[in-house]
PDB file of N, CA and C in Angstrom:
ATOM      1  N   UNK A   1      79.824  79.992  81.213  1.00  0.00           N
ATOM      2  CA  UNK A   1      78.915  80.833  81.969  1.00  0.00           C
ATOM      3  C   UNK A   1      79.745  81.745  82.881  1.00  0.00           C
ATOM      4  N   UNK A   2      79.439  83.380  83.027  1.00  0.00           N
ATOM      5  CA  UNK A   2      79.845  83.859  83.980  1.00  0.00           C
ATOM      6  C   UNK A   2      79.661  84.148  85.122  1.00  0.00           C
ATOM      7  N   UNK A   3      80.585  84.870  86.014  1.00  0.00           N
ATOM      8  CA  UNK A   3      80.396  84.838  87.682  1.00  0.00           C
ATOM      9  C   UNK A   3      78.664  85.397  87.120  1.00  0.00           C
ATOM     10  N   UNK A   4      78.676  85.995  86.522  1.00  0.00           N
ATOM     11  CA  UNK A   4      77.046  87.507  87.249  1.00  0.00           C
ATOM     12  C   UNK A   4      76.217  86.226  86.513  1.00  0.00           C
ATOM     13  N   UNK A   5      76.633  85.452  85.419  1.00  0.00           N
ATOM     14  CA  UNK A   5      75.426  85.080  84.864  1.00  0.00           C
ATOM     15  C   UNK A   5      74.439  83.558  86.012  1.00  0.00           C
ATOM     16  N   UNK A   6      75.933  82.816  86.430  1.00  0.00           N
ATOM     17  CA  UNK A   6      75.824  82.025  87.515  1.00  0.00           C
ATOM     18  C   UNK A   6      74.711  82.404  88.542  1.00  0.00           C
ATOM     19  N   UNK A   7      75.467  83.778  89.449  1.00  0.00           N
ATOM     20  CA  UNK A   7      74.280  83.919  90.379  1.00  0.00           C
ATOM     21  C   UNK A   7      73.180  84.715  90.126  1.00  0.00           C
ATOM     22  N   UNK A   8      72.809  84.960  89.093  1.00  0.00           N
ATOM     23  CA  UNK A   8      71.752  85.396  88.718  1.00  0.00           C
ATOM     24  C   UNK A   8      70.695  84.426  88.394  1.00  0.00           C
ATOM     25  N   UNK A   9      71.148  83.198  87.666  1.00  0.00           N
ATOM     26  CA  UNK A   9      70.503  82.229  88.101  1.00  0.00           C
ATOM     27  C   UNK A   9      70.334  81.031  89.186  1.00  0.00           C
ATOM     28  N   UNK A  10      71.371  81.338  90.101  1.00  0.00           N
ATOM     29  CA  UNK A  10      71.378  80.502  91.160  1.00  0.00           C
ATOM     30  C   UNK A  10      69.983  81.382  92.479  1.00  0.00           C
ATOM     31  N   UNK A  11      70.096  82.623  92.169  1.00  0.00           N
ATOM     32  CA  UNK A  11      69.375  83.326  93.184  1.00  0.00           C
ATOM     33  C   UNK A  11      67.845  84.126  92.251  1.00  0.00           C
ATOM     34  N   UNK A  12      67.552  83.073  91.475  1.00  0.00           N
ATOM     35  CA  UNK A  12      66.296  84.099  91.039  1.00  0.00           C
ATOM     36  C   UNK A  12      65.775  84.712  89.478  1.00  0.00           C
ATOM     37  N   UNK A  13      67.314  84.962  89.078  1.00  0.00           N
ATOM     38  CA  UNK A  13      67.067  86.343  87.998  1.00  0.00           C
ATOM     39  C   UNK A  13      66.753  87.458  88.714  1.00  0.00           C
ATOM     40  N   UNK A  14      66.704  87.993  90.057  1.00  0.00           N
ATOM     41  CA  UNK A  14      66.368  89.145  90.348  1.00  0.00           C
ATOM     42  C   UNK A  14      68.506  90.063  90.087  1.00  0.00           C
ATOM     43  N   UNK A  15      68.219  91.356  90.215  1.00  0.00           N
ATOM     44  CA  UNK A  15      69.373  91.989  89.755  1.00  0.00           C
ATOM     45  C   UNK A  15      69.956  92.434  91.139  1.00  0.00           C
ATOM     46  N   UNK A  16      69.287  92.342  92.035  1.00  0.00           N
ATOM     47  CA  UNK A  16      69.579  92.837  93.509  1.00  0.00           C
ATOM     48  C   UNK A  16      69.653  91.671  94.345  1.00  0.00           C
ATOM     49  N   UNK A  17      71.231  91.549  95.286  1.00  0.00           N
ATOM     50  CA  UNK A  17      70.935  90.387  96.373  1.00  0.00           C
ATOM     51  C   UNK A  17      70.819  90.202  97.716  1.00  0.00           C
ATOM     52  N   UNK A  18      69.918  89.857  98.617  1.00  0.00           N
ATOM     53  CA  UNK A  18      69.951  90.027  99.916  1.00  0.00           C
ATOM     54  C   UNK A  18      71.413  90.264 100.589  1.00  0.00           C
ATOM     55  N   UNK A  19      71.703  91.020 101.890  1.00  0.00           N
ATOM     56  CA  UNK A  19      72.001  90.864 102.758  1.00  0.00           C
ATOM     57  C   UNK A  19      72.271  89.336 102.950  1.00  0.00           C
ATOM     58  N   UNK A  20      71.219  88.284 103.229  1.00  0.00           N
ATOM     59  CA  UNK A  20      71.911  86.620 103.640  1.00  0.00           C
ATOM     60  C   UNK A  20      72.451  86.241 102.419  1.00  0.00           C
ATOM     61  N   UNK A  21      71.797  86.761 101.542  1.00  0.00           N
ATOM     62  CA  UNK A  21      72.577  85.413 100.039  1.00  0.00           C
ATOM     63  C   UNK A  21      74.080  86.506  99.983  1.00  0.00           C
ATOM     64  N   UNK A  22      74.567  87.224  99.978  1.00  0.00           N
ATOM     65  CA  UNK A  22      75.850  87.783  99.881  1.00  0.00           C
ATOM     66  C   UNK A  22      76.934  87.038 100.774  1.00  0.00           C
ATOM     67  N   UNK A  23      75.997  87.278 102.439  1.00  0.00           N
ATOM     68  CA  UNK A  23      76.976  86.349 103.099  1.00  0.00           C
ATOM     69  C   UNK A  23      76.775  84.674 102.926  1.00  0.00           C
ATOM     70  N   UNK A  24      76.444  84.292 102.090  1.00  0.00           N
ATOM     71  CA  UNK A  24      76.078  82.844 102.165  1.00  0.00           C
ATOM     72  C   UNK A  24      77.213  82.658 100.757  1.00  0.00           C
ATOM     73  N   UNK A  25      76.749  83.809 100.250  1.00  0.00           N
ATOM     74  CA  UNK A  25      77.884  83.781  99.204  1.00  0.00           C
ATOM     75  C   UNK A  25      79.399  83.678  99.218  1.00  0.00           C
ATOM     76  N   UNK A  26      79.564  84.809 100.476  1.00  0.00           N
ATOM     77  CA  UNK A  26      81.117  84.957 100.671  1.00  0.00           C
ATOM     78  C   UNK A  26      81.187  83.839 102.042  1.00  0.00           C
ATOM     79  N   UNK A  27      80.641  82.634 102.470  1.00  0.00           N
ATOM     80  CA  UNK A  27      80.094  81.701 103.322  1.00  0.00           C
ATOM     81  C   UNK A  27      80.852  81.982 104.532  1.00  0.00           C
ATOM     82  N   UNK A  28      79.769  83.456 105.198  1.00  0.00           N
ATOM     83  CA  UNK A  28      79.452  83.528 106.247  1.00  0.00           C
ATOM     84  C   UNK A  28      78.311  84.391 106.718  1.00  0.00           C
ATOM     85  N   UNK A  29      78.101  84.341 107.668  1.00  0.00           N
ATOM     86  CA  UNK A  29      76.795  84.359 108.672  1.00  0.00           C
ATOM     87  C   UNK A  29      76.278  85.603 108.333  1.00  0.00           C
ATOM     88  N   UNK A  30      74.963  86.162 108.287  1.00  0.00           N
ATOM     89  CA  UNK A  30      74.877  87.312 108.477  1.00  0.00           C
ATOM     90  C   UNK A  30      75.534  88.205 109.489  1.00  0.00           C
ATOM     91  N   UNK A  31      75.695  87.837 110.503  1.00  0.00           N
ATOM     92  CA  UNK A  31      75.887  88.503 111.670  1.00  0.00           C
ATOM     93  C   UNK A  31      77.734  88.802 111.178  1.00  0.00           C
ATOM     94  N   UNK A  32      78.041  87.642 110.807  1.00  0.00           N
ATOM     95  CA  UNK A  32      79.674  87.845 110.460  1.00  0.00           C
ATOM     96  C   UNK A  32      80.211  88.753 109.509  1.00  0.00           C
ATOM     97  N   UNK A  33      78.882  88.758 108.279  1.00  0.00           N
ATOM     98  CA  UNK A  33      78.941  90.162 107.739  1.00  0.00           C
ATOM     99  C   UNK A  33      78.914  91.117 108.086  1.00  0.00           C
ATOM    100  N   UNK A  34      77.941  91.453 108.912  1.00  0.00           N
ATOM    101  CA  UNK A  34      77.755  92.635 109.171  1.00  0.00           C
ATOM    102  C   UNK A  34      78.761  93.187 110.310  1.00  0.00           C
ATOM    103  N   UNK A  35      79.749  92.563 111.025  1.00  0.00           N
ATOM    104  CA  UNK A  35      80.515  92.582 111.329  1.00  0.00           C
ATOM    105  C   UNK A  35      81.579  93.219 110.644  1.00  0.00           C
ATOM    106  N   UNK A  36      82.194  91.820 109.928  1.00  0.00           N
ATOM    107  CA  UNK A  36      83.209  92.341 108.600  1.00  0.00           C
ATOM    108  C   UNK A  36      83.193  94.060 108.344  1.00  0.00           C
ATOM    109  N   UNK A  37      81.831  94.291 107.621  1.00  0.00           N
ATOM    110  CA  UNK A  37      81.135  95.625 107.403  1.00  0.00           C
ATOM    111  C   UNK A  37      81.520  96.926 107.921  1.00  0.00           C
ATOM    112  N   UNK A  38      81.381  96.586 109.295  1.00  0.00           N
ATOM    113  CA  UNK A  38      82.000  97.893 110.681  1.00  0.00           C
ATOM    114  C   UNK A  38      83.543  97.332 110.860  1.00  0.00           C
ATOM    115  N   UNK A  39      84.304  97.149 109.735  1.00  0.00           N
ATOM    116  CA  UNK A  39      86.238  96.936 110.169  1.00  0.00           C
ATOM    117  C   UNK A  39      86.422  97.369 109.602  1.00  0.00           C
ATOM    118  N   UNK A  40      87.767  97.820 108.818  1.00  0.00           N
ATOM    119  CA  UNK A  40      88.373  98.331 107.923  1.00  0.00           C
ATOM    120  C   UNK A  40      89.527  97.620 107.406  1.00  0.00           C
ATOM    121  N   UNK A  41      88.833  96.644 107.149  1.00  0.00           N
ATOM    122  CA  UNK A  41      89.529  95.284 106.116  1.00  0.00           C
ATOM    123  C   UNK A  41      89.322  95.860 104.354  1.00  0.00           C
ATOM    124  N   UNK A  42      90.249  94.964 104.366  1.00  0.00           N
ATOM    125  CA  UNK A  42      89.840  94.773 102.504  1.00  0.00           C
ATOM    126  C   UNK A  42      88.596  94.227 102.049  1.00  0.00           C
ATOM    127  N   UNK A  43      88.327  93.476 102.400  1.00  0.00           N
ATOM    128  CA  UNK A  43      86.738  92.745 102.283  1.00  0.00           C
ATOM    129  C   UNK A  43      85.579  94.391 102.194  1.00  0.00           C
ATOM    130  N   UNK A  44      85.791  94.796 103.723  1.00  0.00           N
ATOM    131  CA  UNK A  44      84.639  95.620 103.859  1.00  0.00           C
ATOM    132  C   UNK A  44      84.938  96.859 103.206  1.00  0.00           C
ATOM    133  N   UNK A  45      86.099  97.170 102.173  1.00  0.00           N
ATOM    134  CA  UNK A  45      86.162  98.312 101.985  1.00  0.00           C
ATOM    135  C   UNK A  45      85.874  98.434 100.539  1.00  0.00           C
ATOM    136  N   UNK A  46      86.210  97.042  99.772  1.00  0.00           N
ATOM    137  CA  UNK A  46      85.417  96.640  98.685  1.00  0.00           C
ATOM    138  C   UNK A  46      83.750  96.416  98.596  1.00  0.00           C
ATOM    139  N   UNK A  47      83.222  96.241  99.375  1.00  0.00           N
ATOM    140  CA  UNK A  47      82.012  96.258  99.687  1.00  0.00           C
ATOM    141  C   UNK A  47      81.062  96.634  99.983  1.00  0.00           C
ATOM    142  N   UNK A  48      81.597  98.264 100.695  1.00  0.00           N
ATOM    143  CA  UNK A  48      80.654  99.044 101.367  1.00  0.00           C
ATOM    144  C   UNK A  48      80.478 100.137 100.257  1.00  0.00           C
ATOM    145  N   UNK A  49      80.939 100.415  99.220  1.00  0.00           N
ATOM    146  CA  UNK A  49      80.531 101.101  98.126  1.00  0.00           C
ATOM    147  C   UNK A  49      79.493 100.969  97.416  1.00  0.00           C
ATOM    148  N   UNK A  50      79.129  99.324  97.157  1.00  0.00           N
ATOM    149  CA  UNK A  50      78.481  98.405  96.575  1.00  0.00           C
ATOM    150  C   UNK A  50      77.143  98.836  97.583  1.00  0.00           C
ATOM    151  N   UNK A  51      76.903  98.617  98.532  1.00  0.00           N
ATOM    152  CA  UNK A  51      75.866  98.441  99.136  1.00  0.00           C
ATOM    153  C   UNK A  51      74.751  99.499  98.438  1.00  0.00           C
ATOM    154  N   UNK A  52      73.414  99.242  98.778  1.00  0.00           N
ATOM    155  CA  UNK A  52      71.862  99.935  97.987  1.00  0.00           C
ATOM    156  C   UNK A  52      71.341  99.922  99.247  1.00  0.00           C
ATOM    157  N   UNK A  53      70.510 100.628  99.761  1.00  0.00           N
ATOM    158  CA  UNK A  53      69.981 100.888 100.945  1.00  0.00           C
ATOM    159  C   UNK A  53      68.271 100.964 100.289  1.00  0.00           C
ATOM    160  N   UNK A  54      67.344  99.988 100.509  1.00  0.00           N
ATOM    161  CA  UNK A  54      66.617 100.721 100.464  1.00  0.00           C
ATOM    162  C   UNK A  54      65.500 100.401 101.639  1.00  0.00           C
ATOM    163  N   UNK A  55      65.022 101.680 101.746  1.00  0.00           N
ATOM    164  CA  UNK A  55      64.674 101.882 103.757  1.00  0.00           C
ATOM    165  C   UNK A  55      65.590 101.191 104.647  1.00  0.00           C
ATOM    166  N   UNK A  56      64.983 100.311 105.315  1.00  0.00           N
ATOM    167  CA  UNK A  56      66.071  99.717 106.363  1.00  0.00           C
ATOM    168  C   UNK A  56      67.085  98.271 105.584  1.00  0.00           C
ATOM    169  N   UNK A  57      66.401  98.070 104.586  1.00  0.00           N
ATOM    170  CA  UNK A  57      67.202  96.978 103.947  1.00  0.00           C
ATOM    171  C   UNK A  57      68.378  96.685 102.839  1.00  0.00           C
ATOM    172  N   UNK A  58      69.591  96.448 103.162  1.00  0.00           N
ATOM    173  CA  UNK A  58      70.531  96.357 102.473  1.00  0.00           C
ATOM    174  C   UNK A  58      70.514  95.232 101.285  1.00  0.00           C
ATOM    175  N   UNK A  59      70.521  95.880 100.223  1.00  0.00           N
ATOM    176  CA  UNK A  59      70.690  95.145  98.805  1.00  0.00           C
ATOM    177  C   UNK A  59      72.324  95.130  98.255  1.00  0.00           C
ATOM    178  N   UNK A  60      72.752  94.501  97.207  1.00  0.00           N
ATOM    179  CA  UNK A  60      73.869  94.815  96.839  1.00  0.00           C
ATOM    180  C   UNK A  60      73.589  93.976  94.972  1.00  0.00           C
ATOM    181  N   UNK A  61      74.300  94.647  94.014  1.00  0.00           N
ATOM    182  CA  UNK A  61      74.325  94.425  92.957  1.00  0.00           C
ATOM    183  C   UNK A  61      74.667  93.103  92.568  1.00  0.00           C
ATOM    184  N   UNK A  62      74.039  92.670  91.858  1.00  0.00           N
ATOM    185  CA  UNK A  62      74.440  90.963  91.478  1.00  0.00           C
ATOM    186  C   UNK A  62      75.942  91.349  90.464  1.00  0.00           C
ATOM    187  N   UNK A  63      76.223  92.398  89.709  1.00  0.00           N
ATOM    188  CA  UNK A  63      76.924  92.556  88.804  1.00  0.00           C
ATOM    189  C   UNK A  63      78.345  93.017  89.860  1.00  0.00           C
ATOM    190  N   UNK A  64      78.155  93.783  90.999  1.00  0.00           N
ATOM    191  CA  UNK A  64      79.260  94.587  91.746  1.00  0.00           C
ATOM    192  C   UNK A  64      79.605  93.118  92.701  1.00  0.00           C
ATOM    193  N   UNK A  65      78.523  92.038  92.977  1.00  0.00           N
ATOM    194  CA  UNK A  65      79.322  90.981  93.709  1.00  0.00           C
ATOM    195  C   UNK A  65      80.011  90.436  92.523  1.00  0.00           C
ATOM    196  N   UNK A  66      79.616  89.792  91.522  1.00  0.00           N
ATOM    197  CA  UNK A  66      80.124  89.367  90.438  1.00  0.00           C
ATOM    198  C   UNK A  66      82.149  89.820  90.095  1.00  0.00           C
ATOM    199  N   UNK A  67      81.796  90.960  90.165  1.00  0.00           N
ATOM    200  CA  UNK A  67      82.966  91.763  89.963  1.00  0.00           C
ATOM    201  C   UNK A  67      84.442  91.563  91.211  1.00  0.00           C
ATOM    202  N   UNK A  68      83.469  91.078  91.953  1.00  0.00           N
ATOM    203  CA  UNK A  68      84.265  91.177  93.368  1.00  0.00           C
ATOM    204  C   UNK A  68      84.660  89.685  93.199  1.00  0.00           C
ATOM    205  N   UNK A  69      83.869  88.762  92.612  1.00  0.00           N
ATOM    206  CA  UNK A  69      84.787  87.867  92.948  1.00  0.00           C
ATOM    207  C   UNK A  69      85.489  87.369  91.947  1.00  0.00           C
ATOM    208  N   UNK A  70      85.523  87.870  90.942  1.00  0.00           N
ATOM    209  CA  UNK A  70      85.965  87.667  89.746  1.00  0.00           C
ATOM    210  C   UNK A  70      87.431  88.548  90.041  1.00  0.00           C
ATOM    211  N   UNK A  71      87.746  89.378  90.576  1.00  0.00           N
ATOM    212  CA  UNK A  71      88.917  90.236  91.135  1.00  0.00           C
ATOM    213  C   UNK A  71      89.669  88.912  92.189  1.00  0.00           C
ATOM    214  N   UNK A  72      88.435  88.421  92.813  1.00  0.00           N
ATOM    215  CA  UNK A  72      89.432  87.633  93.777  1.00  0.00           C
ATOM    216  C   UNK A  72      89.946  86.384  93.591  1.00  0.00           C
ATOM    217  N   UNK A  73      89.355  86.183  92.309  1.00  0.00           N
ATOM    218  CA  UNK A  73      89.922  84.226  91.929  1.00  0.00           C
ATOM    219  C   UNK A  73      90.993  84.355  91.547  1.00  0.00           C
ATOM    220  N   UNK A  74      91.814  83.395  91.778  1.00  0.00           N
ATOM    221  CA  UNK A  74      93.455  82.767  91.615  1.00  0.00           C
ATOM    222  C   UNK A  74      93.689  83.292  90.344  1.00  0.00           C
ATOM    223  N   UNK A  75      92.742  83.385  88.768  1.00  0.00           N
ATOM    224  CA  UNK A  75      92.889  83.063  87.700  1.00  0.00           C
ATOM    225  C   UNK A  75      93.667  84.432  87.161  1.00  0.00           C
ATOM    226  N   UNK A  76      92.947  85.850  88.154  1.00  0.00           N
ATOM    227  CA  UNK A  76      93.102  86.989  88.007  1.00  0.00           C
ATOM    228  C   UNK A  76      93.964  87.465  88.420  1.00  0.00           C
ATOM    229  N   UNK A  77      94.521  87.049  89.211  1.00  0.00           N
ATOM    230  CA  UNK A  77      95.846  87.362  90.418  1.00  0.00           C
ATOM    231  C   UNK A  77      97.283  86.959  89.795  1.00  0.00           C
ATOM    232  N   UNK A  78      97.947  88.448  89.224  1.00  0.00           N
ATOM    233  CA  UNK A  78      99.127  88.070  89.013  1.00  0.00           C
ATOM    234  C   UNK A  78     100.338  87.546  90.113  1.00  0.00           C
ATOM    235  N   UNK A  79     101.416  86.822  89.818  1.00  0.00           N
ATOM    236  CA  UNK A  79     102.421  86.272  90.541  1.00  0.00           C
ATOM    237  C   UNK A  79     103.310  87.340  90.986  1.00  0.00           C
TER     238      UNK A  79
END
């Protein structure tokens, strides 16, 4: 099973993921996200591309988190 196929069924089958399940994902707080968010880290600079706005509420792609962490596991990371 893959990263996108995992949380797609861990969160729903919907294709879009909250604001909390992202940070619950990357396991931290909303507030710590949205934090992260306003720095100019690696985290937030991978991330803020990703983001979907719609009206006041931030969505983000189940396929663009997928991607993100599939970039960040050990397995992918050359020596």
């Amino acid at each position: 099973m893959t990263t996108e196929e995992s949380l797609y069924n861990h969160y729903g089958g919907s294709p879009l993921l909250s604001f909390t399940q992202v940070a619950e994902i990357l396991h931290r707080s909303p507030e710590g996200l949205r934090i992260t968010l306003r720095t100019n880290c690696e985290l937030a600079n991978k991330l803020k591309p990703n983001r979907i706005k719609i009206g006041r509420r931030v969505y983000f792609k189940v396929s663009d988190i997928a991607n993100l962490i599939d970039q960040a596991t050990p397995d992918n990371m050359e020596a």
